[in-house]
PDB file of N, CA and C in Angstrom:
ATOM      1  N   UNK A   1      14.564   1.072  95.713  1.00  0.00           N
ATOM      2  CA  UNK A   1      15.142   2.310  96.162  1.00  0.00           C
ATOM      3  C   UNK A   1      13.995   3.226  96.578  1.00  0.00           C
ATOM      4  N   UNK A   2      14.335   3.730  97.802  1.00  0.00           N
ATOM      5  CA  UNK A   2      12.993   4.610  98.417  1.00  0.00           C
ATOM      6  C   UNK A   2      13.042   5.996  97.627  1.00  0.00           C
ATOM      7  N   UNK A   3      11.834   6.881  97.013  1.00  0.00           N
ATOM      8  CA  UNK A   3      12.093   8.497  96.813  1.00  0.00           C
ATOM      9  C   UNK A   3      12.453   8.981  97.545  1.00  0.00           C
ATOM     10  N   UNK A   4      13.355   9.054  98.716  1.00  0.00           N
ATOM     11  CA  UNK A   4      14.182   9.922  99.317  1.00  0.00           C
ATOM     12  C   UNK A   4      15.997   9.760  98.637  1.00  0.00           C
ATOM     13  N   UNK A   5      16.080   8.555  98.845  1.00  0.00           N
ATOM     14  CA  UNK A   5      17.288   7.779  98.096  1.00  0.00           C
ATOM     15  C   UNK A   5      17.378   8.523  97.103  1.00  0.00           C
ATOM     16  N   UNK A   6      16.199   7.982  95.673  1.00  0.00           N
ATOM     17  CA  UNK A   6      16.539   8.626  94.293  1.00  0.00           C
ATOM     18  C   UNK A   6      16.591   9.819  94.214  1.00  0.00           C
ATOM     19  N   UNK A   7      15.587  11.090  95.314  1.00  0.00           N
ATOM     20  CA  UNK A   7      16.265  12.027  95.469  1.00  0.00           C
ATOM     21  C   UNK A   7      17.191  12.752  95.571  1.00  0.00           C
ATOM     22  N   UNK A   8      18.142  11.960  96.651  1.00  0.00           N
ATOM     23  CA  UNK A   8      19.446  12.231  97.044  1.00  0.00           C
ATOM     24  C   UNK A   8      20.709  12.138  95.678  1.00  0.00           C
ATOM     25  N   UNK A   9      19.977  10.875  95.049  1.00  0.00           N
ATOM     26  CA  UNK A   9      21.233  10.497  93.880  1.00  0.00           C
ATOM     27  C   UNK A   9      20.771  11.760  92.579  1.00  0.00           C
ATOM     28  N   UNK A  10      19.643  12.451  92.643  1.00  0.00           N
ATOM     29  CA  UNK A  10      19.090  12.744  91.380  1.00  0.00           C
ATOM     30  C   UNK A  10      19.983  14.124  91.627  1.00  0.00           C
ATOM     31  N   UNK A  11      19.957  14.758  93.190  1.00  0.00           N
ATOM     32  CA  UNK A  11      20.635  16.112  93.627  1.00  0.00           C
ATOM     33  C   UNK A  11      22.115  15.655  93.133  1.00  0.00           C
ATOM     34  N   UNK A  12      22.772  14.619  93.793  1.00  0.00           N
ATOM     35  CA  UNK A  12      24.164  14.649  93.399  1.00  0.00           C
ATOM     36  C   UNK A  12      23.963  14.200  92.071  1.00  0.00           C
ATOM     37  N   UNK A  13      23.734  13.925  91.194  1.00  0.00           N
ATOM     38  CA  UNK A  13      23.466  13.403  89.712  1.00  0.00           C
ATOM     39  C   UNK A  13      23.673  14.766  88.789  1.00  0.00           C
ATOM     40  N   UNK A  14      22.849  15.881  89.726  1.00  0.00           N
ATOM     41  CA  UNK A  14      23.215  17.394  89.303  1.00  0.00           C
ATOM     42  C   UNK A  14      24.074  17.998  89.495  1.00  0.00           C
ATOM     43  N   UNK A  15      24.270  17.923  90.722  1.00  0.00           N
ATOM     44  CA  UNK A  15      25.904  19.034  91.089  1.00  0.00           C
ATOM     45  C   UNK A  15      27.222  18.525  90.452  1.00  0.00           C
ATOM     46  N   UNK A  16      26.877  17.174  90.102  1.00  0.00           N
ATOM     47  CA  UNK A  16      28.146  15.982  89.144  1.00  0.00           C
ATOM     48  C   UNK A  16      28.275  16.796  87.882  1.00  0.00           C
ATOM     49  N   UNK A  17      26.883  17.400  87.566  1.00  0.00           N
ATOM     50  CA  UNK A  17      27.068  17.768  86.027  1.00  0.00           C
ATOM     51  C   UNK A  17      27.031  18.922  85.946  1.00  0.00           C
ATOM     52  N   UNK A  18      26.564  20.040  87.072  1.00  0.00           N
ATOM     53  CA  UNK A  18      27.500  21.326  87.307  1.00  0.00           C
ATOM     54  C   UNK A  18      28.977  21.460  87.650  1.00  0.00           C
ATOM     55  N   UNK A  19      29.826  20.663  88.511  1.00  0.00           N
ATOM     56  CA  UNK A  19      30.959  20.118  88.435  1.00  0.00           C
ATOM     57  C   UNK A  19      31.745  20.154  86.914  1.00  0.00           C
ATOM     58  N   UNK A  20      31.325  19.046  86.179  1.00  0.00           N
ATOM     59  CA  UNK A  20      31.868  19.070  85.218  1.00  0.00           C
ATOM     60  C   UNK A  20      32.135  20.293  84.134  1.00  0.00           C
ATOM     61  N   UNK A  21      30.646  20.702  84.135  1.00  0.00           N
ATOM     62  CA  UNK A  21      30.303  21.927  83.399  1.00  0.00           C
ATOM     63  C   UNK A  21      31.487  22.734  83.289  1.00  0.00           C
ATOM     64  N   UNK A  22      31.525  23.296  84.658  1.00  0.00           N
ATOM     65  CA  UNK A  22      32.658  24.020  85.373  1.00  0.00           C
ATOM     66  C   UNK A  22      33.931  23.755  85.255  1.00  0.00           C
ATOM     67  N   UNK A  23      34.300  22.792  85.197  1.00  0.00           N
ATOM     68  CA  UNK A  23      35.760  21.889  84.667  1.00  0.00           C
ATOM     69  C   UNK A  23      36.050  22.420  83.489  1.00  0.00           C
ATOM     70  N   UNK A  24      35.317  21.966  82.502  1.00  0.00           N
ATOM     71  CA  UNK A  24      35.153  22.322  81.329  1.00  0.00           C
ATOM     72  C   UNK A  24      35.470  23.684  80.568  1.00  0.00           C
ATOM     73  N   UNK A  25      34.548  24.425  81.423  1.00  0.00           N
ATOM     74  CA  UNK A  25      34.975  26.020  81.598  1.00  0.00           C
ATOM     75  C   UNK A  25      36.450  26.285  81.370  1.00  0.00           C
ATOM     76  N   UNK A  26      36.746  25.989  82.994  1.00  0.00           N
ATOM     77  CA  UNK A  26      37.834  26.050  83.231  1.00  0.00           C
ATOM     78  C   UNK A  26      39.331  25.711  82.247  1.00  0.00           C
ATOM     79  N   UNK A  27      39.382  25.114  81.347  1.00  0.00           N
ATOM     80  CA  UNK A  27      39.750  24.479  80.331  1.00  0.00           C
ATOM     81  C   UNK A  27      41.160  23.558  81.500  1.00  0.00           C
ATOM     82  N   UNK A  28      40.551  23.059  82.147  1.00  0.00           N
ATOM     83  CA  UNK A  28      41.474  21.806  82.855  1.00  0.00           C
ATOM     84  C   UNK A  28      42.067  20.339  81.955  1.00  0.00           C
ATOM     85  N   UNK A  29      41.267  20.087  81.403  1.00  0.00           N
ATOM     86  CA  UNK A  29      41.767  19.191  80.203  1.00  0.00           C
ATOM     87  C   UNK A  29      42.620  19.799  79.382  1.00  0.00           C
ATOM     88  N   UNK A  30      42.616  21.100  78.726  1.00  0.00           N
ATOM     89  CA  UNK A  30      43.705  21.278  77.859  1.00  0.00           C
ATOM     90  C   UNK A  30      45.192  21.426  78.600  1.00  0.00           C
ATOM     91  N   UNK A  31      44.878  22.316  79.814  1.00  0.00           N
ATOM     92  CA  UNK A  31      45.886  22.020  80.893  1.00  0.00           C
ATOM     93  C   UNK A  31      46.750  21.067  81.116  1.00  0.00           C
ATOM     94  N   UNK A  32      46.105  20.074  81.479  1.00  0.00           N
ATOM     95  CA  UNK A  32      46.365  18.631  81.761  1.00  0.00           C
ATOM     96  C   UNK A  32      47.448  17.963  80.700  1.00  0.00           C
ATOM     97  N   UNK A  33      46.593  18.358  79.507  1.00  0.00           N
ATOM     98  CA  UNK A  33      47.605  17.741  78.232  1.00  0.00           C
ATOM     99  C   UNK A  33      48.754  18.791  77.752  1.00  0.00           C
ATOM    100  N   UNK A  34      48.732  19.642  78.537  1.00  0.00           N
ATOM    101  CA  UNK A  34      49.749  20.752  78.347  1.00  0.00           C
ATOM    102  C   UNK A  34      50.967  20.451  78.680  1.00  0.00           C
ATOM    103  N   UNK A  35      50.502  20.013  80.338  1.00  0.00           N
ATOM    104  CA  UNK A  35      51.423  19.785  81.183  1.00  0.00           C
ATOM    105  C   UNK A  35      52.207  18.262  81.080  1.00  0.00           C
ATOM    106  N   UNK A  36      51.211  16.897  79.954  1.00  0.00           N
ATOM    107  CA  UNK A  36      51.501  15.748  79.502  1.00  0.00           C
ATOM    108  C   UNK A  36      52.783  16.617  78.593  1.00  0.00           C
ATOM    109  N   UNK A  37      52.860  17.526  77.981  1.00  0.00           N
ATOM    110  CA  UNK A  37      53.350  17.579  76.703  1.00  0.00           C
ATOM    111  C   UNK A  37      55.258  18.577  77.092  1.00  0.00           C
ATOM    112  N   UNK A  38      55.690  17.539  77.647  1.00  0.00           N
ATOM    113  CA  UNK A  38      57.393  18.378  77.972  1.00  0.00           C
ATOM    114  C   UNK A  38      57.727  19.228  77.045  1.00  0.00           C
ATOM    115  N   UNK A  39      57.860  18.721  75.708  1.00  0.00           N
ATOM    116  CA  UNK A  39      58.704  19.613  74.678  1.00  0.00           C
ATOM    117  C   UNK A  39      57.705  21.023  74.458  1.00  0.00           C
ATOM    118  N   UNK A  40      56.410  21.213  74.670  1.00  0.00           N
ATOM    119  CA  UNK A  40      55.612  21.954  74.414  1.00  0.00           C
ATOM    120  C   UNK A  40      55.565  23.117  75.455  1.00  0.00           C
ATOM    121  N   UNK A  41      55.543  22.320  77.087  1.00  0.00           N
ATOM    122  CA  UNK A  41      55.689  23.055  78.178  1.00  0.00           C
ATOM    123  C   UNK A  41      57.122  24.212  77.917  1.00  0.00           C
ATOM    124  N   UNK A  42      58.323  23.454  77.344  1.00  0.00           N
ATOM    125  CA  UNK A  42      59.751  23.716  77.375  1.00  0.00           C
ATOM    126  C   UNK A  42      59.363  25.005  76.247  1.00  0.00           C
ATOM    127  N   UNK A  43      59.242  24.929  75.634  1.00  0.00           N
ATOM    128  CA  UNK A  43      59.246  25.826  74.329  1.00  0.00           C
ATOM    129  C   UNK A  43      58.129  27.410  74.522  1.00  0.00           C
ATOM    130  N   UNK A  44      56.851  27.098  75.225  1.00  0.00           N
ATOM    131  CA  UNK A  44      56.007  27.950  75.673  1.00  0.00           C
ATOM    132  C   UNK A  44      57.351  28.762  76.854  1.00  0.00           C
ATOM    133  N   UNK A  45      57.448  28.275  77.741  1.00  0.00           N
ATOM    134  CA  UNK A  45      58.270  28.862  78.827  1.00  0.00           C
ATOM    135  C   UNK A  45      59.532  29.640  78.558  1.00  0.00           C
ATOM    136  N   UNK A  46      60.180  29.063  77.238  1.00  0.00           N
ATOM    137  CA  UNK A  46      61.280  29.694  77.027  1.00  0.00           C
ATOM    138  C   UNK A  46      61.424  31.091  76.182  1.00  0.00           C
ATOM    139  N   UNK A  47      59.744  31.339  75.493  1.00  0.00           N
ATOM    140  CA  UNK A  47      59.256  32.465  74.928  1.00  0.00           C
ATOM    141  C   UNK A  47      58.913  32.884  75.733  1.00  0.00           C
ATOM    142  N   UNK A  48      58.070  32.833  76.816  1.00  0.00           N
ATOM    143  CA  UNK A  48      57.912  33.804  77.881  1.00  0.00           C
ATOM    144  C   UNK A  48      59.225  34.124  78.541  1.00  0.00           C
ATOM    145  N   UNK A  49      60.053  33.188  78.930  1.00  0.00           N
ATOM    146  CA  UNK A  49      61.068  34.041  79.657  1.00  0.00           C
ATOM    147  C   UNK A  49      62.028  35.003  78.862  1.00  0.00           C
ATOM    148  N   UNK A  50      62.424  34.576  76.917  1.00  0.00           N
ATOM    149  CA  UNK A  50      62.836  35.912  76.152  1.00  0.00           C
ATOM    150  C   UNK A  50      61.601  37.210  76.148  1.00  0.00           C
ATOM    151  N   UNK A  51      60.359  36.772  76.391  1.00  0.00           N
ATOM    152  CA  UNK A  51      59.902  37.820  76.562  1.00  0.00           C
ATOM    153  C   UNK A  51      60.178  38.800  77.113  1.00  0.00           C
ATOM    154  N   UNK A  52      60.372  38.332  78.909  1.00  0.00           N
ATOM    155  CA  UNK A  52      59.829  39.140  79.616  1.00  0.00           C
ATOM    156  C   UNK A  52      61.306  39.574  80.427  1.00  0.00           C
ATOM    157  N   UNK A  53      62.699  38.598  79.287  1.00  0.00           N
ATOM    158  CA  UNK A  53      63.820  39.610  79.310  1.00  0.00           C
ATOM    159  C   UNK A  53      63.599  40.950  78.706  1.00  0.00           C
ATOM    160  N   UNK A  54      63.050  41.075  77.207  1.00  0.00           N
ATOM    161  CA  UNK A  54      63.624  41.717  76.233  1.00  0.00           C
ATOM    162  C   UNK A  54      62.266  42.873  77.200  1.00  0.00           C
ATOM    163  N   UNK A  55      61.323  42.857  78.101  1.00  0.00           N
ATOM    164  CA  UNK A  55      60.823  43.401  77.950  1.00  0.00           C
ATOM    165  C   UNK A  55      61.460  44.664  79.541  1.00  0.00           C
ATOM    166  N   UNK A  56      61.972  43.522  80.191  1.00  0.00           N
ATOM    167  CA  UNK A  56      62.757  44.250  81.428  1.00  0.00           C
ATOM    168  C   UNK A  56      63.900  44.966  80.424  1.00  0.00           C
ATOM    169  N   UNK A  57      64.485  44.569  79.585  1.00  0.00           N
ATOM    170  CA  UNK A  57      65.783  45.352  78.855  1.00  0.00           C
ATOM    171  C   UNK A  57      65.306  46.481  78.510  1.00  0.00           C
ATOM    172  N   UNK A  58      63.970  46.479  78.099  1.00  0.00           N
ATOM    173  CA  UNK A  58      63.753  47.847  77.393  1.00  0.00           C
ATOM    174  C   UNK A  58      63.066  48.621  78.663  1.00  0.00           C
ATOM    175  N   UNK A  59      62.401  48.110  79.592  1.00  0.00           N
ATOM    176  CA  UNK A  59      61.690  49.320  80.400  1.00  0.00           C
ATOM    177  C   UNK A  59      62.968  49.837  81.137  1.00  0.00           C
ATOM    178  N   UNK A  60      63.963  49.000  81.631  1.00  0.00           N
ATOM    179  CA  UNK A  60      64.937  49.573  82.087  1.00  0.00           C
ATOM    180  C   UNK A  60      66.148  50.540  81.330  1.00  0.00           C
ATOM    181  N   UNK A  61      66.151  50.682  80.352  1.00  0.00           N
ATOM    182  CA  UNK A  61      66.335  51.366  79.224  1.00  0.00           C
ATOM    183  C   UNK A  61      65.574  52.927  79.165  1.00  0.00           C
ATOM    184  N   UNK A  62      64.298  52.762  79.243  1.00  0.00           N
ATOM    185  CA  UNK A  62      63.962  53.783  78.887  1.00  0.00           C
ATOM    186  C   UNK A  62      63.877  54.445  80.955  1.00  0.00           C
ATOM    187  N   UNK A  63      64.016  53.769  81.414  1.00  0.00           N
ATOM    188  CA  UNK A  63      63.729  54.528  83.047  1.00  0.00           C
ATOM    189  C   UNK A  63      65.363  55.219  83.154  1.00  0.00           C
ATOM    190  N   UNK A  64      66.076  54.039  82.864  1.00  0.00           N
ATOM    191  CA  UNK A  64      67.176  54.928  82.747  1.00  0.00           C
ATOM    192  C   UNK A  64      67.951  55.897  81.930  1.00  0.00           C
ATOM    193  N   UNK A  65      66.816  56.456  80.652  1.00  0.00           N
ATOM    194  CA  UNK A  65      67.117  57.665  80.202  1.00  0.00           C
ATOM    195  C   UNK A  65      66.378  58.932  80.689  1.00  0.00           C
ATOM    196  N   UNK A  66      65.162  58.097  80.829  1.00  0.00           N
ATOM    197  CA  UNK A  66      64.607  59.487  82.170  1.00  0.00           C
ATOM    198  C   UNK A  66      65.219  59.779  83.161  1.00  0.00           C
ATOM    199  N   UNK A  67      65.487  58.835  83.835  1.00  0.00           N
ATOM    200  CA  UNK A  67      66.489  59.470  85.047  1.00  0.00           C
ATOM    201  C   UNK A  67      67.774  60.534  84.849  1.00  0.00           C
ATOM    202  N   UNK A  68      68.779  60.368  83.708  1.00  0.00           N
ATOM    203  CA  UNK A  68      69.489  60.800  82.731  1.00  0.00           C
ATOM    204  C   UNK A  68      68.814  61.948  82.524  1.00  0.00           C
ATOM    205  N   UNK A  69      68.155  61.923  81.814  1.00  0.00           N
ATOM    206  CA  UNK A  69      66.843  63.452  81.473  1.00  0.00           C
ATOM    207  C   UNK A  69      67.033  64.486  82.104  1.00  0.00           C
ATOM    208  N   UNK A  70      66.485  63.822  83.348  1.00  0.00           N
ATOM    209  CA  UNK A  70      66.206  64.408  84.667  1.00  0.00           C
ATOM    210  C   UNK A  70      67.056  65.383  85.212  1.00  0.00           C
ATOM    211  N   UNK A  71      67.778  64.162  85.821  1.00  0.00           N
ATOM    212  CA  UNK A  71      69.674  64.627  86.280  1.00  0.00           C
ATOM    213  C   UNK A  71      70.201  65.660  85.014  1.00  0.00           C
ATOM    214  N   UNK A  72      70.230  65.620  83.877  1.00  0.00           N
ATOM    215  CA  UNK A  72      70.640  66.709  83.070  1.00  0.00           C
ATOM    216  C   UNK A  72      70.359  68.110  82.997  1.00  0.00           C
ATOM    217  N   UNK A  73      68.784  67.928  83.198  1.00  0.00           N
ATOM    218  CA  UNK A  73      68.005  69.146  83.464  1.00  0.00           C
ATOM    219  C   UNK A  73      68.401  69.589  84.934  1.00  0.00           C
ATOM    220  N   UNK A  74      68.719  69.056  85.948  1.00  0.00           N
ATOM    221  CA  UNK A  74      69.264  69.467  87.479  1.00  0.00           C
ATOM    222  C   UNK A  74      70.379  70.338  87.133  1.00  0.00           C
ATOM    223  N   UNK A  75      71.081  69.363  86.423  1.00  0.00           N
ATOM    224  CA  UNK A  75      72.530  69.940  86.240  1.00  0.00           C
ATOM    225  C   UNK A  75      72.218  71.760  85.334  1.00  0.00           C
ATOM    226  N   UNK A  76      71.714  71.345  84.072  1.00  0.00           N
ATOM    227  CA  UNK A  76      71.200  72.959  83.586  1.00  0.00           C
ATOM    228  C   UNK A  76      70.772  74.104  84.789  1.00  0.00           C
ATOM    229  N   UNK A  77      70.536  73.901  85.724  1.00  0.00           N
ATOM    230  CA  UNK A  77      69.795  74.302  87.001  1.00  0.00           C
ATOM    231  C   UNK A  77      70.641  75.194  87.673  1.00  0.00           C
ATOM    232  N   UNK A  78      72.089  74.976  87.284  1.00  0.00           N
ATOM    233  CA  UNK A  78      73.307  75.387  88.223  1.00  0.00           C
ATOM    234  C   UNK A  78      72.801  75.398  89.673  1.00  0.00           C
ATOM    235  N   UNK A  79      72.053  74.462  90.580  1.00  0.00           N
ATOM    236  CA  UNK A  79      72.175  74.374  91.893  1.00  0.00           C
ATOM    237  C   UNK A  79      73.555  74.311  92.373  1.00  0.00           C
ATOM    238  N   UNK A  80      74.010  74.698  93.322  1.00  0.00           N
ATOM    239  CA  UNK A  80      75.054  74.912  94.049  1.00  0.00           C
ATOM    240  C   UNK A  80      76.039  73.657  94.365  1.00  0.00           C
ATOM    241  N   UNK A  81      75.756  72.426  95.082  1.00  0.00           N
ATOM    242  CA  UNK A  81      76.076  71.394  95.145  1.00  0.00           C
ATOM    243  C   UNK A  81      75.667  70.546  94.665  1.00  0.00           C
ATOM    244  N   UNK A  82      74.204  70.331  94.434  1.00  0.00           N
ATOM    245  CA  UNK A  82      73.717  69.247  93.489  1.00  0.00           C
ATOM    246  C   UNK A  82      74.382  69.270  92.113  1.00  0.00           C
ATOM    247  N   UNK A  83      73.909  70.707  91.778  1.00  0.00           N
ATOM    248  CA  UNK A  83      74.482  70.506  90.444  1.00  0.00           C
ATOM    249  C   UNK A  83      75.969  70.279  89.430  1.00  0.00           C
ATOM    250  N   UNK A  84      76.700  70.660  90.870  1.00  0.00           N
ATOM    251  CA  UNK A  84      78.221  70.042  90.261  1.00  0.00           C
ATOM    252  C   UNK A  84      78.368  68.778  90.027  1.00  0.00           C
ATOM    253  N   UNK A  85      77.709  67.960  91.664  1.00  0.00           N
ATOM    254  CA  UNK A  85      77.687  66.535  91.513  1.00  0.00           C
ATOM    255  C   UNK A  85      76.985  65.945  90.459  1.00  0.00           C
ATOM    256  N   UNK A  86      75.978  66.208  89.970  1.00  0.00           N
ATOM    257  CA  UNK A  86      75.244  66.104  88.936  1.00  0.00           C
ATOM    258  C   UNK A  86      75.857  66.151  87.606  1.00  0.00           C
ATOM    259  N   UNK A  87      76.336  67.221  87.208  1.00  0.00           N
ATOM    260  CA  UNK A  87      77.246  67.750  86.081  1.00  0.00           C
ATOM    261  C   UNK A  87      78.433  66.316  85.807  1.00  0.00           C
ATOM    262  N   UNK A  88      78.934  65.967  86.513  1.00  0.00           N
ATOM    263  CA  UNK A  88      80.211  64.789  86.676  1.00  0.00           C
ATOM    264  C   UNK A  88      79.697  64.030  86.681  1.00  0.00           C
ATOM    265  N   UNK A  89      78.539  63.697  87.180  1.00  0.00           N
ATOM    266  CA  UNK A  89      78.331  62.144  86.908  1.00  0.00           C
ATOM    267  C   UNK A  89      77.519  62.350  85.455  1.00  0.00           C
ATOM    268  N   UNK A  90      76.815  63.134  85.027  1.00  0.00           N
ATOM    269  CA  UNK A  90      76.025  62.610  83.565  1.00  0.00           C
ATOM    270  C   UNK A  90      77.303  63.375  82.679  1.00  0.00           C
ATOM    271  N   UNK A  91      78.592  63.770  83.333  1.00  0.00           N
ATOM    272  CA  UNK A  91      79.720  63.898  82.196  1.00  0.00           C
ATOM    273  C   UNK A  91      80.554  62.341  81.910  1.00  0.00           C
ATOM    274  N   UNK A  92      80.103  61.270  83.064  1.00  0.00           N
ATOM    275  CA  UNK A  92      80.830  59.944  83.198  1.00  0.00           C
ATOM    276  C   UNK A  92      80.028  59.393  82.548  1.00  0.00           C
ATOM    277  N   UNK A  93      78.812  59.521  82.638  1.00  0.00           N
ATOM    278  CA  UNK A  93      77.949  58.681  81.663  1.00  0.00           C
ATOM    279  C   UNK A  93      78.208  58.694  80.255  1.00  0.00           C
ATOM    280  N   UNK A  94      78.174  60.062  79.708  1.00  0.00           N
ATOM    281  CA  UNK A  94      78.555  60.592  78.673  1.00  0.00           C
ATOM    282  C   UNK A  94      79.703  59.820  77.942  1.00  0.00           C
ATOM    283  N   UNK A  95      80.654  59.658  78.932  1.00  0.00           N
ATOM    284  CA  UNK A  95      81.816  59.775  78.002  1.00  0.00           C
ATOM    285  C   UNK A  95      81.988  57.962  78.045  1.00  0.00           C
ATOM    286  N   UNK A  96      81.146  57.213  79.292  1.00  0.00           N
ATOM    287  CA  UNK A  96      80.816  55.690  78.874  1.00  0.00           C
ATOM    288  C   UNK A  96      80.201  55.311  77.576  1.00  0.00           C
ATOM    289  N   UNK A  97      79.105  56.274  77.190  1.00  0.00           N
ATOM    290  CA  UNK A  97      78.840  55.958  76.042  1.00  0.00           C
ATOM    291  C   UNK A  97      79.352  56.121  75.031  1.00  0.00           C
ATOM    292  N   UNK A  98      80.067  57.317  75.024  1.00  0.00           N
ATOM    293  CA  UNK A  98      80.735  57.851  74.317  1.00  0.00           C
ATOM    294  C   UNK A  98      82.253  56.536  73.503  1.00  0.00           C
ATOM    295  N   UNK A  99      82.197  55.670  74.447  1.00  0.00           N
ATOM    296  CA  UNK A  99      83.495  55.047  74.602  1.00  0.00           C
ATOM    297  C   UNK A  99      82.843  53.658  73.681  1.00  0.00           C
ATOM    298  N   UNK A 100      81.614  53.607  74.349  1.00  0.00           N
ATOM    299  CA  UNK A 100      80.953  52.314  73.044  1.00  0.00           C
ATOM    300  C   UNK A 100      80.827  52.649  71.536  1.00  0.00           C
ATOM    301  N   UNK A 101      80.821  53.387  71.285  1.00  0.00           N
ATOM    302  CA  UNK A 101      80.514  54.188  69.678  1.00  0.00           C
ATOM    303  C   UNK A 101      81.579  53.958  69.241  1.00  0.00           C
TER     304      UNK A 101
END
């Protein structure tokens, strides 16, 4: 083998084992066996998706008592037309909830 050759193999011999390095990093193997593992994949996924219900239930929850808030304080406002329309609808809300209790 000529020293240009073993050169060539000694450069790729390196970037093979920066490559890997990097793999490694990456945690691609645990991945890999993640994605081998159905019942594991199934069970991870199904906590994230109660998650990121329970977590839309509550931000939408609280946006829609600010809005509520809001609209209440309009209504205190006695504006002229807004605030009648206003007044009736957080009196419908009211009495929706009112109806769950």
């Amino acid at each position: 083998m000529d020293p240009a050759d073993r050169k060539t193999l000694a450069q790729f011999s390196d970037k093979l084992a920066d490559f890997s390095q990097h793999l490694e990093k990456a945690g691609i193997a645990e991945y890999v066996e993640f994605l081998r593992n159905p019942s594991r994949m199934l069970m991870v996924n199904f906590f994230n998706g109660l998650a990121r219900g329970f977590g839309f239930a509550v931000g939408f929850s609280l946006i829609a008592a600010l809005v509520l808030y809001f609209l209440g304080y309009l209504a205190r406002l006695n504006l002229p037309i807004i605030g009648t329309f206003i007044a009736e609808l957080v009196q419908l809300v009211q009495g929706q909830l009112e109806s769950y209790r």
